[in-house]
PDB file of N, CA and C in Angstrom:
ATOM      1  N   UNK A   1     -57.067 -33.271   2.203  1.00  0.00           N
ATOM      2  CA  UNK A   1     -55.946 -33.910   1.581  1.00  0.00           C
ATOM      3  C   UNK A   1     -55.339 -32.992   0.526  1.00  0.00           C
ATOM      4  N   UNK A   2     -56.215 -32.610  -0.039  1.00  0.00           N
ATOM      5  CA  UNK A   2     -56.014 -31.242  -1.196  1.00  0.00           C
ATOM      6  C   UNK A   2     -54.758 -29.876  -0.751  1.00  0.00           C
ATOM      7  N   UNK A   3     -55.654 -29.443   0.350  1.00  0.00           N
ATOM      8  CA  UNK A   3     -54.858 -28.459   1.076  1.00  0.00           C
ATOM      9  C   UNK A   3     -53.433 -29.004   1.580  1.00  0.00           C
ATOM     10  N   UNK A   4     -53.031 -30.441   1.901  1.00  0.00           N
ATOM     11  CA  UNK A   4     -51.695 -30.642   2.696  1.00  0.00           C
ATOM     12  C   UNK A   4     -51.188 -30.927   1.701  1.00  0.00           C
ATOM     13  N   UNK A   5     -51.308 -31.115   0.435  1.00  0.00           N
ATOM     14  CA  UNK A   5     -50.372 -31.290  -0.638  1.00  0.00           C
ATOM     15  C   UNK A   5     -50.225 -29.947  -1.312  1.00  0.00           C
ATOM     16  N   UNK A   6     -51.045 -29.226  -1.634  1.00  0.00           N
ATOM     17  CA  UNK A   6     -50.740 -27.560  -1.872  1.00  0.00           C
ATOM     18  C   UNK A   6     -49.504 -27.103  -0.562  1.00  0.00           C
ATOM     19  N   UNK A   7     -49.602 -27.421   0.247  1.00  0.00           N
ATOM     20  CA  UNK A   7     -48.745 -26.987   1.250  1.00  0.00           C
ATOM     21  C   UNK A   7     -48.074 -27.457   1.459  1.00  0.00           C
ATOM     22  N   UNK A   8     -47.572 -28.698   1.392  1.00  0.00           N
ATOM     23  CA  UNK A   8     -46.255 -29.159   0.870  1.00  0.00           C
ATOM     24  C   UNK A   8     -45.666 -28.712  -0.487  1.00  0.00           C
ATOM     25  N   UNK A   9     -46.446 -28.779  -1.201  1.00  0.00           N
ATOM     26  CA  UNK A   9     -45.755 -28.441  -2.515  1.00  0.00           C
ATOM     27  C   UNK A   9     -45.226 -26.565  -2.735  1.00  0.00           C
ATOM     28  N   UNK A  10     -45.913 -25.902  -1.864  1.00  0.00           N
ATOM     29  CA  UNK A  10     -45.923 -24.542  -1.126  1.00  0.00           C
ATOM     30  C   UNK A  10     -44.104 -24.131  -0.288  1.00  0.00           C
ATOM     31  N   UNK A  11     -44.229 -25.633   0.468  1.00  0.00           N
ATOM     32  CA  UNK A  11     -43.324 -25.502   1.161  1.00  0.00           C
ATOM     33  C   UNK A  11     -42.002 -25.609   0.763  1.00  0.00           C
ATOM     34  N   UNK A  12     -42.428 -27.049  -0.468  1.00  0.00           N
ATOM     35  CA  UNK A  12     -40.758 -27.492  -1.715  1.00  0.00           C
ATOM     36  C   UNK A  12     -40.721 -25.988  -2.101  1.00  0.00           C
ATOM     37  N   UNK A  13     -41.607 -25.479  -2.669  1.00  0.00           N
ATOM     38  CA  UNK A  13     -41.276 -24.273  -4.024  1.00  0.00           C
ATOM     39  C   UNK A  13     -40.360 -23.575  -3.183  1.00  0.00           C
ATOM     40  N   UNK A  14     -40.674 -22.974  -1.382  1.00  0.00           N
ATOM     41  CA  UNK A  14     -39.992 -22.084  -0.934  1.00  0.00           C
ATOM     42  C   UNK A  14     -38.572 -22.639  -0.250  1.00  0.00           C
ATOM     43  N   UNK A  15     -38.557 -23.797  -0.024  1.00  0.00           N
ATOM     44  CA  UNK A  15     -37.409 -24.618   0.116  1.00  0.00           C
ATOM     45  C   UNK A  15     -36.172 -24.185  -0.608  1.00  0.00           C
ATOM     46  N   UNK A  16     -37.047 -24.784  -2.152  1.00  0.00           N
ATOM     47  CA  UNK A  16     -36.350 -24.287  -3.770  1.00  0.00           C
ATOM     48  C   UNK A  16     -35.881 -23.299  -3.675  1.00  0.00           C
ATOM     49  N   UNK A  17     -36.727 -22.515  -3.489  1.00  0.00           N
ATOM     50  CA  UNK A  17     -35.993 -21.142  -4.418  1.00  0.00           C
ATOM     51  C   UNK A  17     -35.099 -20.821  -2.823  1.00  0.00           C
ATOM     52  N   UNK A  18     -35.254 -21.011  -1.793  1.00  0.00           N
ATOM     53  CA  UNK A  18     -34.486 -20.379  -0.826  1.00  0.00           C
ATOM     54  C   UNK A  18     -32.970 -20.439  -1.082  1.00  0.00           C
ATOM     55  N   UNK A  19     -33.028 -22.025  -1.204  1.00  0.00           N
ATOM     56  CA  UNK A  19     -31.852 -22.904  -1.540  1.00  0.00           C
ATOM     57  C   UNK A  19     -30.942 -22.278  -2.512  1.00  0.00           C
ATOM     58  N   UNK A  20     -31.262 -21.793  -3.504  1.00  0.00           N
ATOM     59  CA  UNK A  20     -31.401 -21.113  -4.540  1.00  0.00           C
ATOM     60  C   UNK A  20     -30.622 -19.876  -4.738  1.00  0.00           C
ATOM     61  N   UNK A  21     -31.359 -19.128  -3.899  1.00  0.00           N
ATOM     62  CA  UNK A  21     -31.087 -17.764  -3.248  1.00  0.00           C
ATOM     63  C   UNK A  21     -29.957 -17.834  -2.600  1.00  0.00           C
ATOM     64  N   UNK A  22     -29.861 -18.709  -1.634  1.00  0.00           N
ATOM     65  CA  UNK A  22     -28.459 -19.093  -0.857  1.00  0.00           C
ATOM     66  C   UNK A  22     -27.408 -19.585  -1.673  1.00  0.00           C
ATOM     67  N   UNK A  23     -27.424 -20.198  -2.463  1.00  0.00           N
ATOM     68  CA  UNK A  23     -27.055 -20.942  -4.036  1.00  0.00           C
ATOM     69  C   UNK A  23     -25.672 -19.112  -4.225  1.00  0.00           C
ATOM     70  N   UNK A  24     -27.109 -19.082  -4.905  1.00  0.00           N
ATOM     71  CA  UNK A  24     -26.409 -17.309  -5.334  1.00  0.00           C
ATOM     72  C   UNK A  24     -25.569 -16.686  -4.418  1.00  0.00           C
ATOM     73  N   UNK A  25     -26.089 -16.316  -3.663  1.00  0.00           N
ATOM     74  CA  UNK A  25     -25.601 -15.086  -2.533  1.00  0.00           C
ATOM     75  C   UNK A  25     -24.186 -16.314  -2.407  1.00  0.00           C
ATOM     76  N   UNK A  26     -23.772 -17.130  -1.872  1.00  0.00           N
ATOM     77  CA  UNK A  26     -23.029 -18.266  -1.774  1.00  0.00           C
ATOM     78  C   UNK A  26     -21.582 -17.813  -2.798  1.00  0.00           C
ATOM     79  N   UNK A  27     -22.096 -17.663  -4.134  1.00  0.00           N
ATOM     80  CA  UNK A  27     -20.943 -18.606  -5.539  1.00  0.00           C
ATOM     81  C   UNK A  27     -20.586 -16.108  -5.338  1.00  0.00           C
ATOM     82  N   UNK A  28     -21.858 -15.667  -5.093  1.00  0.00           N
ATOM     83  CA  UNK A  28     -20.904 -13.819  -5.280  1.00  0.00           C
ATOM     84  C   UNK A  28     -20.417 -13.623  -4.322  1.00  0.00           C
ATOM     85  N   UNK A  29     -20.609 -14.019  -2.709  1.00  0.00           N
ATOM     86  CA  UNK A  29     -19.213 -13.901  -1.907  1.00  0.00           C
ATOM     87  C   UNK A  29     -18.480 -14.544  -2.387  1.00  0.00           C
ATOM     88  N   UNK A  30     -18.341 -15.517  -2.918  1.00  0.00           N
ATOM     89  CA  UNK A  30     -16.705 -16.051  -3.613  1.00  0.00           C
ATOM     90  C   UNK A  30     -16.255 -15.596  -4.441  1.00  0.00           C
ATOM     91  N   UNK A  31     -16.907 -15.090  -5.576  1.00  0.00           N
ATOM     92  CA  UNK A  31     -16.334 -13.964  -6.311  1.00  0.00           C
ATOM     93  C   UNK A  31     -15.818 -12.499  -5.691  1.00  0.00           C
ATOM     94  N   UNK A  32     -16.288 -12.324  -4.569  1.00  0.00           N
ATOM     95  CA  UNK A  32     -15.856 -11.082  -4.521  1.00  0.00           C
ATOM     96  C   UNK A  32     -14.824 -11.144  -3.522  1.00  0.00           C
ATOM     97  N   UNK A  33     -14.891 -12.754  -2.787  1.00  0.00           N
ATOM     98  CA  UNK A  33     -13.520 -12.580  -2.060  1.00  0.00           C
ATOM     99  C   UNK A  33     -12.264 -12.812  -2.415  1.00  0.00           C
ATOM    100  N   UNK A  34     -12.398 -13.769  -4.136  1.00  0.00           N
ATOM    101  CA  UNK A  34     -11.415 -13.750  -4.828  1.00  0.00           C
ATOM    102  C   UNK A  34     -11.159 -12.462  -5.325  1.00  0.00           C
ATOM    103  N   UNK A  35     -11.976 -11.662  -5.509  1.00  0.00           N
ATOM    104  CA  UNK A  35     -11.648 -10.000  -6.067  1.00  0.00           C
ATOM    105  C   UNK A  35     -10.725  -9.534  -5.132  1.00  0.00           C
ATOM    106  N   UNK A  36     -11.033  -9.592  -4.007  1.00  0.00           N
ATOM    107  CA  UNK A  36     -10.609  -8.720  -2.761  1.00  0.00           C
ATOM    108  C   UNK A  36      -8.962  -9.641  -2.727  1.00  0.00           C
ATOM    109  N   UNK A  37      -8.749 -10.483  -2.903  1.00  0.00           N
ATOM    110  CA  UNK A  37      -7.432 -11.084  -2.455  1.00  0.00           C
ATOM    111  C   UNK A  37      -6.947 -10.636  -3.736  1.00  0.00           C
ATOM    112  N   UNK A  38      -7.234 -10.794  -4.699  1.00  0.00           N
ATOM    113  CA  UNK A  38      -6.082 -10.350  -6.077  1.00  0.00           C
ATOM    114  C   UNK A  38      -6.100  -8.651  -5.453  1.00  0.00           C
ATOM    115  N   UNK A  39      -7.044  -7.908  -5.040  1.00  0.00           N
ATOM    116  CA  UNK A  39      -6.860  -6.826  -4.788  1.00  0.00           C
ATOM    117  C   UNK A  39      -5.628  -6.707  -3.697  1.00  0.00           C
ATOM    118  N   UNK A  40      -5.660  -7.757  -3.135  1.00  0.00           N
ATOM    119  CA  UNK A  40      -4.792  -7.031  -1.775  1.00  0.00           C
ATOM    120  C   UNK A  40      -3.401  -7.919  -2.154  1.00  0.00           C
ATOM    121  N   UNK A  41      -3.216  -8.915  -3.190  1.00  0.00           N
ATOM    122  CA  UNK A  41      -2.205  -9.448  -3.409  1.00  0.00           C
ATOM    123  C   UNK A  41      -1.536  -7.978  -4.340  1.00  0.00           C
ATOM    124  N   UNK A  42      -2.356  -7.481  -5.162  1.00  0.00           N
ATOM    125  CA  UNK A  42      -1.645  -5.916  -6.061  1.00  0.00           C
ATOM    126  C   UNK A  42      -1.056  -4.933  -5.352  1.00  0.00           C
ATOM    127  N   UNK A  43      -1.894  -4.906  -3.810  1.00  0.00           N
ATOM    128  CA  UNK A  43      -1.401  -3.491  -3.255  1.00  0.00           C
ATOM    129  C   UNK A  43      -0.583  -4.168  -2.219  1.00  0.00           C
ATOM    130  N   UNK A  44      -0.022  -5.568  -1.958  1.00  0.00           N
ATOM    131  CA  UNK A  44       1.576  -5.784  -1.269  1.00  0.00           C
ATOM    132  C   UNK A  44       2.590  -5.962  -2.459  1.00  0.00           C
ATOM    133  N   UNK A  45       1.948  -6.212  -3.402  1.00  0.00           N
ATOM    134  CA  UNK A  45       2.923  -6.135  -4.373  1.00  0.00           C
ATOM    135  C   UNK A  45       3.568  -4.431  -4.827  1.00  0.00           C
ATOM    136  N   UNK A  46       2.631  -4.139  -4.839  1.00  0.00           N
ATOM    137  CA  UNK A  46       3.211  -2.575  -4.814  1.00  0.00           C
ATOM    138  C   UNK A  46       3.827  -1.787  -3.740  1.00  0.00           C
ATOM    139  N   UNK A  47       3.373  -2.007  -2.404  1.00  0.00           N
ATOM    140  CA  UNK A  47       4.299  -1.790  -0.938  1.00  0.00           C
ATOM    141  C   UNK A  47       5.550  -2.563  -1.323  1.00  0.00           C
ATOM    142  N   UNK A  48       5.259  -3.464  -1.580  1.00  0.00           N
ATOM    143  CA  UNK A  48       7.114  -4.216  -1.778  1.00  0.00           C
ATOM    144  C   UNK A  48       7.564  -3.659  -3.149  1.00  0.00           C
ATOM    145  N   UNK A  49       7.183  -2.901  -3.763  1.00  0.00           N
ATOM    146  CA  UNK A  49       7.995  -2.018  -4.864  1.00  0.00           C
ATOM    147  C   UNK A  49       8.433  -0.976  -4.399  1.00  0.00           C
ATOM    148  N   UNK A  50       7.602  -0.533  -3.883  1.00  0.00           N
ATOM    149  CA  UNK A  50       7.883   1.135  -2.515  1.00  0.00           C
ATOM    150  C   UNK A  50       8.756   1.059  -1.732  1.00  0.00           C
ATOM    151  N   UNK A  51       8.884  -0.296  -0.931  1.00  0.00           N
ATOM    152  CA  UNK A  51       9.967  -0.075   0.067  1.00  0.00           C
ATOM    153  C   UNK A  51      10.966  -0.202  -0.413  1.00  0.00           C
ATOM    154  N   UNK A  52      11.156  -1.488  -1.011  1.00  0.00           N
ATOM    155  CA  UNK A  52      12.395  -1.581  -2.116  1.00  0.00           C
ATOM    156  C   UNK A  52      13.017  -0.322  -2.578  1.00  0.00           C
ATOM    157  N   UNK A  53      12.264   0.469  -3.358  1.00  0.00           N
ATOM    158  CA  UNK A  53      12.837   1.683  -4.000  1.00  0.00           C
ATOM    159  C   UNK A  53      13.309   2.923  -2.514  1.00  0.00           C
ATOM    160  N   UNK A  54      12.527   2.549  -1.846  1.00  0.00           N
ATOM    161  CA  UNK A  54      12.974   3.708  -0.731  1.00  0.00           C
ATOM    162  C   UNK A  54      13.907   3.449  -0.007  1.00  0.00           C
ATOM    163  N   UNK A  55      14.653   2.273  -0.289  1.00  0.00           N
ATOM    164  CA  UNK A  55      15.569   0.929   0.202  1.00  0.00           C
ATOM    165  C   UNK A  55      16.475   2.010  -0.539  1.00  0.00           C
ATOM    166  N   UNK A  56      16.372   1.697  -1.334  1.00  0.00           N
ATOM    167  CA  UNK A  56      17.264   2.084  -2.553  1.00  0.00           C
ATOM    168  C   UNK A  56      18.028   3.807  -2.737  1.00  0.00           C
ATOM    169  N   UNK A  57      16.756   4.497  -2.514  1.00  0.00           N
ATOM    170  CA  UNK A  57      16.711   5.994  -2.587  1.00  0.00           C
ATOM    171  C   UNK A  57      17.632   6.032  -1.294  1.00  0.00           C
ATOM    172  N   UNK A  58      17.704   5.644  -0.117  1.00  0.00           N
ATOM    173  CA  UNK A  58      18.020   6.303   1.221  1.00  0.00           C
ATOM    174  C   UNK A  58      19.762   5.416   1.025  1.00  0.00           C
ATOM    175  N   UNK A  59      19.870   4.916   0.287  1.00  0.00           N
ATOM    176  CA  UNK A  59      21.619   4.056  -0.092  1.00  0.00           C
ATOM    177  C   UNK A  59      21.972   5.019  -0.204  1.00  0.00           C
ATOM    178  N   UNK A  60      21.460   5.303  -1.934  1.00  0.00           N
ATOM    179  CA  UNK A  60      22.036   6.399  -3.158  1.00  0.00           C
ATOM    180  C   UNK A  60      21.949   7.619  -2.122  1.00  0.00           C
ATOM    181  N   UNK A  61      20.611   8.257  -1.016  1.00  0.00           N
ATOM    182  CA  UNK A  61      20.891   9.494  -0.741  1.00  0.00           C
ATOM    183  C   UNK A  61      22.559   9.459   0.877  1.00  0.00           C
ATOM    184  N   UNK A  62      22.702   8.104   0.911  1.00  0.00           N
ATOM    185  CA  UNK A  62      23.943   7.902   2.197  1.00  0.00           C
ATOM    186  C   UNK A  62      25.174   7.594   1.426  1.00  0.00           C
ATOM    187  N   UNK A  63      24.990   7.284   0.512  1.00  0.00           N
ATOM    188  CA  UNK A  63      26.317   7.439  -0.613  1.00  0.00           C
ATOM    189  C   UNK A  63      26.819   8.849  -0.986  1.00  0.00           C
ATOM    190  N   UNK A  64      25.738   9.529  -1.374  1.00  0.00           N
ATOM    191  CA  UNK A  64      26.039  11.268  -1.946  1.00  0.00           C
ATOM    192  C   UNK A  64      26.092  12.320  -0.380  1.00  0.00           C
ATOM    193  N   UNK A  65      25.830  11.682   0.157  1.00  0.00           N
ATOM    194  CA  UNK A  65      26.085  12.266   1.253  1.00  0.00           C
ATOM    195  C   UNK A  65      27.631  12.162   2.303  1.00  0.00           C
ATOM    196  N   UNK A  66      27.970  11.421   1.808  1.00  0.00           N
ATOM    197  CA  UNK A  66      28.971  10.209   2.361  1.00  0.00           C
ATOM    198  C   UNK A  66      30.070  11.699   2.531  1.00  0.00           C
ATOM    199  N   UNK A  67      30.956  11.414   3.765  1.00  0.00           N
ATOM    200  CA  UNK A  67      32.059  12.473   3.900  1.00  0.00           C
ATOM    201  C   UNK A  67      33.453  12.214   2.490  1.00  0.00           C
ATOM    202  N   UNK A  68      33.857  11.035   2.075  1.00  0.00           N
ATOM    203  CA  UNK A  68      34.624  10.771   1.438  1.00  0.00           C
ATOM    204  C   UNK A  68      33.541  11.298  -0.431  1.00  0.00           C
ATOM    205  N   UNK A  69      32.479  11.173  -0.564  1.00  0.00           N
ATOM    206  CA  UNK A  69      32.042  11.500  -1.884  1.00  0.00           C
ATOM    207  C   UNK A  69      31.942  13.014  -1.783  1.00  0.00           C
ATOM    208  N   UNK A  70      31.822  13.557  -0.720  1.00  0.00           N
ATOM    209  CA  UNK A  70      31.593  15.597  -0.723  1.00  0.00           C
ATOM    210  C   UNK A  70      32.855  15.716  -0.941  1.00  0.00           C
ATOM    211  N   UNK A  71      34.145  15.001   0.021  1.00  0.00           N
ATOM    212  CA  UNK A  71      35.306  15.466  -0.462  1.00  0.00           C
ATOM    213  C   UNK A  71      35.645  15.241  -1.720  1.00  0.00           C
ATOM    214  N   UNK A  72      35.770  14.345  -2.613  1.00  0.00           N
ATOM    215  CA  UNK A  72      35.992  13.732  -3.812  1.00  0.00           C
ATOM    216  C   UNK A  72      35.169  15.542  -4.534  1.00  0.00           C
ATOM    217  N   UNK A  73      33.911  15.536  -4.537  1.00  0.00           N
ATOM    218  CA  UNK A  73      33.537  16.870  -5.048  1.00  0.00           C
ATOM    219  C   UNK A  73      33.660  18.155  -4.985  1.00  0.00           C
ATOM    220  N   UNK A  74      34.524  18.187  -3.637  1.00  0.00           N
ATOM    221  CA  UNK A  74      34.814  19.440  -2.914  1.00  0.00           C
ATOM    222  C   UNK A  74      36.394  19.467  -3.756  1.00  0.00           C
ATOM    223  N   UNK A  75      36.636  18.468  -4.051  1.00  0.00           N
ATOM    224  CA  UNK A  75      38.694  18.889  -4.370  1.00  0.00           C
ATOM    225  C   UNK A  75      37.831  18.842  -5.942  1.00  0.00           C
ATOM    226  N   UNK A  76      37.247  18.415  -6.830  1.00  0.00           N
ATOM    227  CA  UNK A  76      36.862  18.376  -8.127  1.00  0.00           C
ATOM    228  C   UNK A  76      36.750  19.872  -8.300  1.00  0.00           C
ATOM    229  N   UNK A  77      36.287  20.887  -7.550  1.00  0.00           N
ATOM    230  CA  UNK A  77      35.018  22.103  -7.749  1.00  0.00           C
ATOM    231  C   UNK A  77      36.062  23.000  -7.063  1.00  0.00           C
ATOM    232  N   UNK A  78      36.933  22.707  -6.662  1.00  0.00           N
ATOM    233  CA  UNK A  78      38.382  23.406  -5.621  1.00  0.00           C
ATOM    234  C   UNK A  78      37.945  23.867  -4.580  1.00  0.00           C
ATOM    235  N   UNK A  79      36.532  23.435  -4.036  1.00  0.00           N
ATOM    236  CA  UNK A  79      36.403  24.100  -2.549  1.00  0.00           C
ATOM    237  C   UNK A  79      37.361  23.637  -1.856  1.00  0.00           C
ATOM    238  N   UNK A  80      37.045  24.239  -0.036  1.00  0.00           N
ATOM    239  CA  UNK A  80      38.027  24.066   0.926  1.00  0.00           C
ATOM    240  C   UNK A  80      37.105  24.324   2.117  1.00  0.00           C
ATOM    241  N   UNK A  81      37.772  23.911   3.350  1.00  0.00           N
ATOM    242  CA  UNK A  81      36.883  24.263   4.441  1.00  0.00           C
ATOM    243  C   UNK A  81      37.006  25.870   4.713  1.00  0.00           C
ATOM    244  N   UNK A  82      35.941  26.367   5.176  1.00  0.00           N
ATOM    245  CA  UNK A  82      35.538  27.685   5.411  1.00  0.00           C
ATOM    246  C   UNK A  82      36.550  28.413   6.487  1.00  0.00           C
ATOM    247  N   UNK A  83      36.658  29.123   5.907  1.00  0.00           N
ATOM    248  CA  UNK A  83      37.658  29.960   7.231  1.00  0.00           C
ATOM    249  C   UNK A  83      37.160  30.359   8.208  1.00  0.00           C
ATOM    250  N   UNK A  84      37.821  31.322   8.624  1.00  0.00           N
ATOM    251  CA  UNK A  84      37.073  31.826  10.162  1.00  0.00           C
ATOM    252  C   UNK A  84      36.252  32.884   9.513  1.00  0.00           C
ATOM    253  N   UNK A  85      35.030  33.186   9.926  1.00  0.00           N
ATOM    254  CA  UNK A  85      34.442  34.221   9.329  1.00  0.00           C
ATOM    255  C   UNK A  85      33.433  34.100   7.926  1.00  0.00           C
ATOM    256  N   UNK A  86      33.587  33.139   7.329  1.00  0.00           N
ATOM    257  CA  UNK A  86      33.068  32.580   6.454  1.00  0.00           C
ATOM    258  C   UNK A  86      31.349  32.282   6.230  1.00  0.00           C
ATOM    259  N   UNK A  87      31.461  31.130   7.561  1.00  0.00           N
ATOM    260  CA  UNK A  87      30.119  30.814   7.743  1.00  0.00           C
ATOM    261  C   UNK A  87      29.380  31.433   8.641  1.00  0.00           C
ATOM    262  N   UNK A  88      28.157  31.848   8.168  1.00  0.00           N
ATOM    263  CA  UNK A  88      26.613  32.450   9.203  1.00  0.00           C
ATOM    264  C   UNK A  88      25.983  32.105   9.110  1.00  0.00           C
ATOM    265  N   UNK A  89      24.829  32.009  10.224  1.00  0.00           N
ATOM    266  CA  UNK A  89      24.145  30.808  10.486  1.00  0.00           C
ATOM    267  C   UNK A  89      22.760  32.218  10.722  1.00  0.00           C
ATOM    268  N   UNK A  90      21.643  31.890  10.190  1.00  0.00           N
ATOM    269  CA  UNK A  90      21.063  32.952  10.371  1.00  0.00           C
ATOM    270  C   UNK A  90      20.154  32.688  11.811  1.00  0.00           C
ATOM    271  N   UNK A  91      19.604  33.753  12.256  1.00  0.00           N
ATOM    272  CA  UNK A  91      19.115  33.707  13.582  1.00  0.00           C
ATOM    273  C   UNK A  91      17.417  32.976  13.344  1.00  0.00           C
ATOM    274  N   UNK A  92      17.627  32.025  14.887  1.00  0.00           N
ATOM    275  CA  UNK A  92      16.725  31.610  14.865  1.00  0.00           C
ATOM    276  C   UNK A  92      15.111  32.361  14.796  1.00  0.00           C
ATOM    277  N   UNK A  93      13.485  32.847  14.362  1.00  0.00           N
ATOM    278  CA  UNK A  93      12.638  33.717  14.353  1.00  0.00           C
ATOM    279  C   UNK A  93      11.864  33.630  15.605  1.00  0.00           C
ATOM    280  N   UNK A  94      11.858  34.244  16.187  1.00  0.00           N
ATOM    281  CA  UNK A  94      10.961  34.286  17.643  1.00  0.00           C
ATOM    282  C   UNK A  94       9.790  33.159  16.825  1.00  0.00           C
ATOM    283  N   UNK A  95       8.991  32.571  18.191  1.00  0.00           N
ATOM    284  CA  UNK A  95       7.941  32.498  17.673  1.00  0.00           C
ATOM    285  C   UNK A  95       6.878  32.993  18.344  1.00  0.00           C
ATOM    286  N   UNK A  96       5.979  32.933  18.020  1.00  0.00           N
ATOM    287  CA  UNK A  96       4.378  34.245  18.682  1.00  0.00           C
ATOM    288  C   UNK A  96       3.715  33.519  19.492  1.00  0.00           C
TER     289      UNK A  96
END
């Protein structure tokens, strides 16, 4: 009778602490999957700052590029289109 109550009471303790153990391991995956989502909520928040700005950069670089803004700078600076003879284009380099 001795022995089946040691062994039950054997069996609660490891029950316990298992429970326990699982307890734990349990509540730090949730901490760390709340880590991981603020982590990955920071780095779309920052892709959507990136594209945005590269949104932005490729306007400003189709604006300054624009045929009507070179001319606007070309009559400012008194250029003109190139005459005959003007432009050279250098040769393409073999390659090996």
């Amino acid at each position: 009778m001795k022995g089946d109550s040691n062994g039950i009471a054997m069996a609660l303790a490891l029950t316990m602490a298992s429970a326990l153990i699982l307890g734990l391991i349990s509540v730090w995956l949730n901490i760390e999957r709340v880590d991981k989502a603020y982590d990955l909520r920071r780095m779309e928040k920052r892709l959507d700052e990136q594209e945005s700005l590269a949104a932005k950069l490729e306007v400003e670089k189709n604006n300054l590029l624009s045929p009507i803004h070179l001319r606007k700078l070309a009559k400012k600076y008194g250029y003109g289109p190139a005459s005959q003879g003007q432009v050279r284009r250098p040769r393409k380099a073999a390659k090996p």
